[in-house]
N, C-alpha and C. Protein backbone atom coordinates (compact mmCIF):
# COMPACT_ATOMS: atom_id res chain seq x y z
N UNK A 1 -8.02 2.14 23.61
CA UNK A 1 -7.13 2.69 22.62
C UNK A 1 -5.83 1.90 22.52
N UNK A 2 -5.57 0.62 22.86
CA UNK A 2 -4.72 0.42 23.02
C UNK A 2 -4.02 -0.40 21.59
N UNK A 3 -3.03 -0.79 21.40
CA UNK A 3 -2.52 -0.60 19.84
C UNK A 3 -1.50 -2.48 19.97
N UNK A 4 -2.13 -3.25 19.08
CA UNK A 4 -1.93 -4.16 19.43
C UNK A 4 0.17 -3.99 18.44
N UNK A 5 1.02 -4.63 19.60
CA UNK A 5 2.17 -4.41 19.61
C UNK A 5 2.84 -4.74 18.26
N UNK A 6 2.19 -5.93 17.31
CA UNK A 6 2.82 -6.16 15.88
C UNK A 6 2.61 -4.94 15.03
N UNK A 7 1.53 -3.95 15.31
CA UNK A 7 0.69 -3.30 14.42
C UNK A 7 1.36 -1.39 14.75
N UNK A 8 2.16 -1.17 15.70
CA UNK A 8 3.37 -0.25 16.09
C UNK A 8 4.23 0.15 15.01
N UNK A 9 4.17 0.26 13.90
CA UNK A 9 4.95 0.16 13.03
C UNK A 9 5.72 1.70 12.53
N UNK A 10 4.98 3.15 12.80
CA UNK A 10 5.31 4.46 12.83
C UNK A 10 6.15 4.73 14.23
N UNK A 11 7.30 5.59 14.04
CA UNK A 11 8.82 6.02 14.68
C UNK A 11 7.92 7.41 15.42
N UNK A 12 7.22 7.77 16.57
CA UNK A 12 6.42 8.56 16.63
C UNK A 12 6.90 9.33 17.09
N UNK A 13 8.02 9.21 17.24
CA UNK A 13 8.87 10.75 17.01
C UNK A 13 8.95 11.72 16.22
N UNK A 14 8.60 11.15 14.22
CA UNK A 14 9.09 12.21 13.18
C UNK A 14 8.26 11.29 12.30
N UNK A 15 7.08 10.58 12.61
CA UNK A 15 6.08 9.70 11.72
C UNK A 15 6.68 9.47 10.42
N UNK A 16 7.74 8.60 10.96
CA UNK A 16 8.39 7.84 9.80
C UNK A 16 8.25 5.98 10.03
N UNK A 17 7.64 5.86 9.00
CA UNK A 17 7.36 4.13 9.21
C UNK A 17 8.49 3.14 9.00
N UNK A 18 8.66 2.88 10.01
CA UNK A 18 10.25 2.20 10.30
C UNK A 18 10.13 0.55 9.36
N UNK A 19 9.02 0.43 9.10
CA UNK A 19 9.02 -1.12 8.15
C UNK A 19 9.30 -0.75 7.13
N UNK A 20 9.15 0.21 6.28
CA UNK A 20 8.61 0.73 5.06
C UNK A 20 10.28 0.73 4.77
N UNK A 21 10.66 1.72 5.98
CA UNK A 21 12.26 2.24 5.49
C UNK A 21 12.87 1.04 5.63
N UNK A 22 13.10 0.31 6.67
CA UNK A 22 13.47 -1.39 6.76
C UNK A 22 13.92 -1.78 5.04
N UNK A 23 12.33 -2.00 4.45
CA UNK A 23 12.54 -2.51 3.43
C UNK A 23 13.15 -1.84 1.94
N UNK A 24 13.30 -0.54 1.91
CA UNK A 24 13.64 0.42 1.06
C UNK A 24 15.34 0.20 1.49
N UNK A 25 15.67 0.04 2.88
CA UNK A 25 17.63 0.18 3.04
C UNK A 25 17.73 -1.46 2.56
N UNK A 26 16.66 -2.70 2.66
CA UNK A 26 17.05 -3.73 1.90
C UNK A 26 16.94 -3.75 0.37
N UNK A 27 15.97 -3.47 -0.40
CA UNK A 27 15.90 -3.27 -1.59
C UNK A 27 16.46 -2.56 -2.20
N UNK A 28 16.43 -1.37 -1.86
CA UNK A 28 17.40 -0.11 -2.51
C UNK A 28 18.77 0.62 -2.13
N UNK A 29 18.99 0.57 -0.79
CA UNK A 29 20.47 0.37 -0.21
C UNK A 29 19.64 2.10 0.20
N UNK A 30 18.58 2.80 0.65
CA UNK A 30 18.49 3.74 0.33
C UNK A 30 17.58 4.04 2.04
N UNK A 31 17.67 5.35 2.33
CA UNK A 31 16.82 5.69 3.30
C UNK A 31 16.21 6.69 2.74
N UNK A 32 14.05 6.95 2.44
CA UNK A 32 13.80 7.40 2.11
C UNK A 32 12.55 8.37 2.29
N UNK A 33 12.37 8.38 3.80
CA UNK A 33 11.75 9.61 4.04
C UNK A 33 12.46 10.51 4.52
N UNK A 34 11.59 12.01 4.34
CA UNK A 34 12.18 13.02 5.12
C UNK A 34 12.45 12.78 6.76
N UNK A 35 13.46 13.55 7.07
CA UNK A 35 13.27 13.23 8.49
C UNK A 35 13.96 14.90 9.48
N UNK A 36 12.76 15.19 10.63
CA UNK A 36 12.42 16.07 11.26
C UNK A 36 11.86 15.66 12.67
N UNK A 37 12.31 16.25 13.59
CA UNK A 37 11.79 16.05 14.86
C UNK A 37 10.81 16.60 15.09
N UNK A 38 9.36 16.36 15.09
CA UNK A 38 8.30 16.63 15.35
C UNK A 38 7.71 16.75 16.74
N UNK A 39 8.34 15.44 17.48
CA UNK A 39 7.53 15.30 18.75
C UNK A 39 8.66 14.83 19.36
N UNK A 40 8.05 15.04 20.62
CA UNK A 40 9.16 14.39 21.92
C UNK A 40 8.13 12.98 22.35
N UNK A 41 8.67 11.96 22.57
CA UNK A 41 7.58 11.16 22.95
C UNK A 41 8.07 10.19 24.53
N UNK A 42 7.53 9.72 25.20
CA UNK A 42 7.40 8.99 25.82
C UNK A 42 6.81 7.86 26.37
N UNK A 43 7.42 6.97 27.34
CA UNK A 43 6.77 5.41 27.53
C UNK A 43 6.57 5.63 29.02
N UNK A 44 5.02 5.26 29.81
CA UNK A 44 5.10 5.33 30.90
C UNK A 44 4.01 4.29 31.46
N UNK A 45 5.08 3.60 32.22
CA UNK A 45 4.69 2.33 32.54
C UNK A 45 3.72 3.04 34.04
N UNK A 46 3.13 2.12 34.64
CA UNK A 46 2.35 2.14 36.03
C UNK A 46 2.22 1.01 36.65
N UNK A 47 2.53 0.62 37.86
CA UNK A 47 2.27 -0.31 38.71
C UNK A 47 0.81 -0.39 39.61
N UNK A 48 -0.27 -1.87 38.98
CA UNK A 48 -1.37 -1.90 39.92
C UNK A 48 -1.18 -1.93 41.52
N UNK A 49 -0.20 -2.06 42.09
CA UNK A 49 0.07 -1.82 43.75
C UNK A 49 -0.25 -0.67 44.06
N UNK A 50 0.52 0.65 42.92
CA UNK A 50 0.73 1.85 43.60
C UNK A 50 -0.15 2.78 43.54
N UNK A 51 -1.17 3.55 44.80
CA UNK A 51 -1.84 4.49 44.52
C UNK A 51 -1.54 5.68 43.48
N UNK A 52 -2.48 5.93 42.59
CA UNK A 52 -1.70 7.06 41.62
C UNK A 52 -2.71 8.41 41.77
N UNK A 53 -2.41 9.62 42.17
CA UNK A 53 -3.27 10.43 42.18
C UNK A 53 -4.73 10.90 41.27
N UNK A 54 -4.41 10.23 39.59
CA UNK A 54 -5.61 10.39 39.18
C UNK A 54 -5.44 9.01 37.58
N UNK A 55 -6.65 8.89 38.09
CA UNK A 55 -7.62 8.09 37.44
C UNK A 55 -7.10 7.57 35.48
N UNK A 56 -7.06 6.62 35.43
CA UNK A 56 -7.02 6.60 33.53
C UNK A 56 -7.52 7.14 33.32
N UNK A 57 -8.95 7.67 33.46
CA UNK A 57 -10.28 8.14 32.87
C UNK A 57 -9.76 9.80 33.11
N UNK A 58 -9.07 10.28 34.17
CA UNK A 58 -8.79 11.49 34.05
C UNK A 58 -7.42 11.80 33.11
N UNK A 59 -6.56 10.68 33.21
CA UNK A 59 -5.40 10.93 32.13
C UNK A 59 -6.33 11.14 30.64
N UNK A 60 -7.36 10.38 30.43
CA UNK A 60 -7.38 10.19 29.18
C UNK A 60 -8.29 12.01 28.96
N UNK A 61 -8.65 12.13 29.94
CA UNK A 61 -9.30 14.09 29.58
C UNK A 61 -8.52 14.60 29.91
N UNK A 62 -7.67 14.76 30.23
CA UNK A 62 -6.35 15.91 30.43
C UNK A 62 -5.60 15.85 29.12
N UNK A 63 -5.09 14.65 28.96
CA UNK A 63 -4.10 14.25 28.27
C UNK A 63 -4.63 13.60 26.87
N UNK A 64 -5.10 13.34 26.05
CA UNK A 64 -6.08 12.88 25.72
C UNK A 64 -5.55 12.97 24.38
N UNK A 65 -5.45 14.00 23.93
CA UNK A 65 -5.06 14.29 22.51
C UNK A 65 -3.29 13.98 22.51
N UNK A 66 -2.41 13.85 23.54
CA UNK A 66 -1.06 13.43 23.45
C UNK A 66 -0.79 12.27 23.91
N UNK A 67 -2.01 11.15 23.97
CA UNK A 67 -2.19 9.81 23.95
C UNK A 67 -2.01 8.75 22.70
N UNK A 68 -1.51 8.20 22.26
CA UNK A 68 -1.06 7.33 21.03
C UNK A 68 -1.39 6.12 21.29
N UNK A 69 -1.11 5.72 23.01
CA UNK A 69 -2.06 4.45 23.00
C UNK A 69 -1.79 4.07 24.88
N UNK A 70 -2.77 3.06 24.83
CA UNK A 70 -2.64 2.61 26.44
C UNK A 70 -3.14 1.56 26.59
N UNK A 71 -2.94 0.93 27.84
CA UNK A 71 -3.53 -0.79 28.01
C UNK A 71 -2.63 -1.43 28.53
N UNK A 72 -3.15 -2.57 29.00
CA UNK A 72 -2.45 -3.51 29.87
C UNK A 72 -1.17 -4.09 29.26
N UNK A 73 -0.33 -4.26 30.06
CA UNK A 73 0.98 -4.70 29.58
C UNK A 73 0.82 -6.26 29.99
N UNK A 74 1.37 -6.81 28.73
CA UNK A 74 1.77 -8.57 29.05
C UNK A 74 1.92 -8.91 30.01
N UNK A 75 1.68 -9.65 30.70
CA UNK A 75 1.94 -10.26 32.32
C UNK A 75 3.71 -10.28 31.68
N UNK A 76 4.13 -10.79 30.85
CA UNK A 76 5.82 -11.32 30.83
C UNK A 76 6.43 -9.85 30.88
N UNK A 77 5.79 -8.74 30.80
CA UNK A 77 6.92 -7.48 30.04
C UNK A 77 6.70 -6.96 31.89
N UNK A 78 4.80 -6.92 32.91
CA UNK A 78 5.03 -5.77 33.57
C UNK A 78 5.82 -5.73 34.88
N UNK A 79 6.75 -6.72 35.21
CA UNK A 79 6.90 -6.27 36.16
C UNK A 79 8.34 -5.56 36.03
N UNK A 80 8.70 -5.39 34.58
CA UNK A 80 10.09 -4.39 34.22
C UNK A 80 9.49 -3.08 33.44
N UNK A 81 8.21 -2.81 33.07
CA UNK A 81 7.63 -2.26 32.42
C UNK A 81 6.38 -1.22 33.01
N UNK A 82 6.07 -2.25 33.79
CA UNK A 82 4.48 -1.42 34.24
C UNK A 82 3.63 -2.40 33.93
N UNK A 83 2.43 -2.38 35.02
CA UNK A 83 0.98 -3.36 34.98
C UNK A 83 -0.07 -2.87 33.66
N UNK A 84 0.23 -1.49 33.61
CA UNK A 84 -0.55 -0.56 32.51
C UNK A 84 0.26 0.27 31.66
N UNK A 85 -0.05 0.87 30.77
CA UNK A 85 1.51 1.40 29.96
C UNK A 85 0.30 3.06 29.30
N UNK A 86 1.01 3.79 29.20
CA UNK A 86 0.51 5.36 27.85
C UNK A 86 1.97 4.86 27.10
N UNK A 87 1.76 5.81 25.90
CA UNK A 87 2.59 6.21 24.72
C UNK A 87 2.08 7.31 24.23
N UNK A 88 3.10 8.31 24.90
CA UNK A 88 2.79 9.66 24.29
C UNK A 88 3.50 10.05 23.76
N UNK A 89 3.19 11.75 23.08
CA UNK A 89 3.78 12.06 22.13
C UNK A 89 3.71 13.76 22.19
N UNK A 90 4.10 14.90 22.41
CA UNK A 90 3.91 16.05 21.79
C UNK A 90 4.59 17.00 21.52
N UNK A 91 4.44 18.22 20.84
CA UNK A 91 5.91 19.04 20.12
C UNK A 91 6.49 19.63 21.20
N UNK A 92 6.03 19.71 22.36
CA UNK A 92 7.11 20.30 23.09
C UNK A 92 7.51 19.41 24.37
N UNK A 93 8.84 19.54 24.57
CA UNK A 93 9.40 18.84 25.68
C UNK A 93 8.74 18.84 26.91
N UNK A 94 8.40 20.18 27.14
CA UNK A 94 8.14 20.71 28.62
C UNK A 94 6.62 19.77 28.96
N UNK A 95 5.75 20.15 27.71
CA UNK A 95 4.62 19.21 27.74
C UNK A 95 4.78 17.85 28.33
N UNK A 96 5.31 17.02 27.69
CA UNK A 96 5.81 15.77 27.65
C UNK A 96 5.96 15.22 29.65
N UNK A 97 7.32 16.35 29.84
CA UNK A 97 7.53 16.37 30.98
C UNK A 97 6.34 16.07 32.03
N UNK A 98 5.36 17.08 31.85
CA UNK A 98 4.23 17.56 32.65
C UNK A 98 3.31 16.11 32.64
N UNK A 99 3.26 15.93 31.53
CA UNK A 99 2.29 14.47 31.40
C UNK A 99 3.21 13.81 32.45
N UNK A 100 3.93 13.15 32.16
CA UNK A 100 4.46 12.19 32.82
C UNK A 100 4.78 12.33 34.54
N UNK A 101 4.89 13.59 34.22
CA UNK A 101 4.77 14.06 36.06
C UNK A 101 3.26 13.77 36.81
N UNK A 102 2.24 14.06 35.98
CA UNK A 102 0.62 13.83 36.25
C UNK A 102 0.53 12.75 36.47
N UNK A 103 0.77 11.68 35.12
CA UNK A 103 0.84 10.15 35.52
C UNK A 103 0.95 9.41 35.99
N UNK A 104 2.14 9.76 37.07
CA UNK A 104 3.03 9.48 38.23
C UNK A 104 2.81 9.89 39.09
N UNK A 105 2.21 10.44 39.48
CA UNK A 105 1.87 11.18 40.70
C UNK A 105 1.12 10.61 41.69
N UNK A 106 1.52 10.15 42.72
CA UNK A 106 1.54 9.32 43.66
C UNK A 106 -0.06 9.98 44.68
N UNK A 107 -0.95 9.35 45.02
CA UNK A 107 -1.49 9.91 46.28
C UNK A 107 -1.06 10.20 47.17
């Protein structure tokens, strides 16, 4: 599932396409979607050294539907980033939280 990085182009916070508007505040001096906070989202990097209590394969059934994307990070980005990366997303904070606590979760 992983989302090749030129092709990122939706704000997945309030699915507003940040090129689109880019070019609408150059052409038209104008910002022109609605805008609403939909989702809380997050970036969560992982290190291949560190034991992690459960599995991609179990993030991706737990978590699965508040997944937007995942996959190996550039050798140049992981060692400030993570060896493996999620991009999640969902309407409530507390959710959000919980993922990322799962993710992390150390053996």
């Amino acid at each position: 599932m992983p989302l090749p990085w030129n092709k990122c182009r939706i704000l997945n916070a309030s699915d507003i396409d940040v090129y689109q508007e880019w070019a609408n505040m150059i052409a038209f001096n104008e910002f022109r979607s609605s805008y609403s906070r939909k989702y809380h989202c997050c970036y969560i990097g992982r290190k291949m050294q560190k034991g992690y209590a459960h599995s991609h394969e179990a993030m991706r059934q737990r978590w699965g539907a508040c997944l937007l994307a995942e996959g190996e990070m550039p050798p140049i980005f992981a060692r400030a980033m993570g060896d493996y990366y999620y991009l999640a997303r969902a309407g409530e904070r507390e959710t959000i939280l919980e993922l990322a606590d799962y993710a992390l979760e150390l053996q």
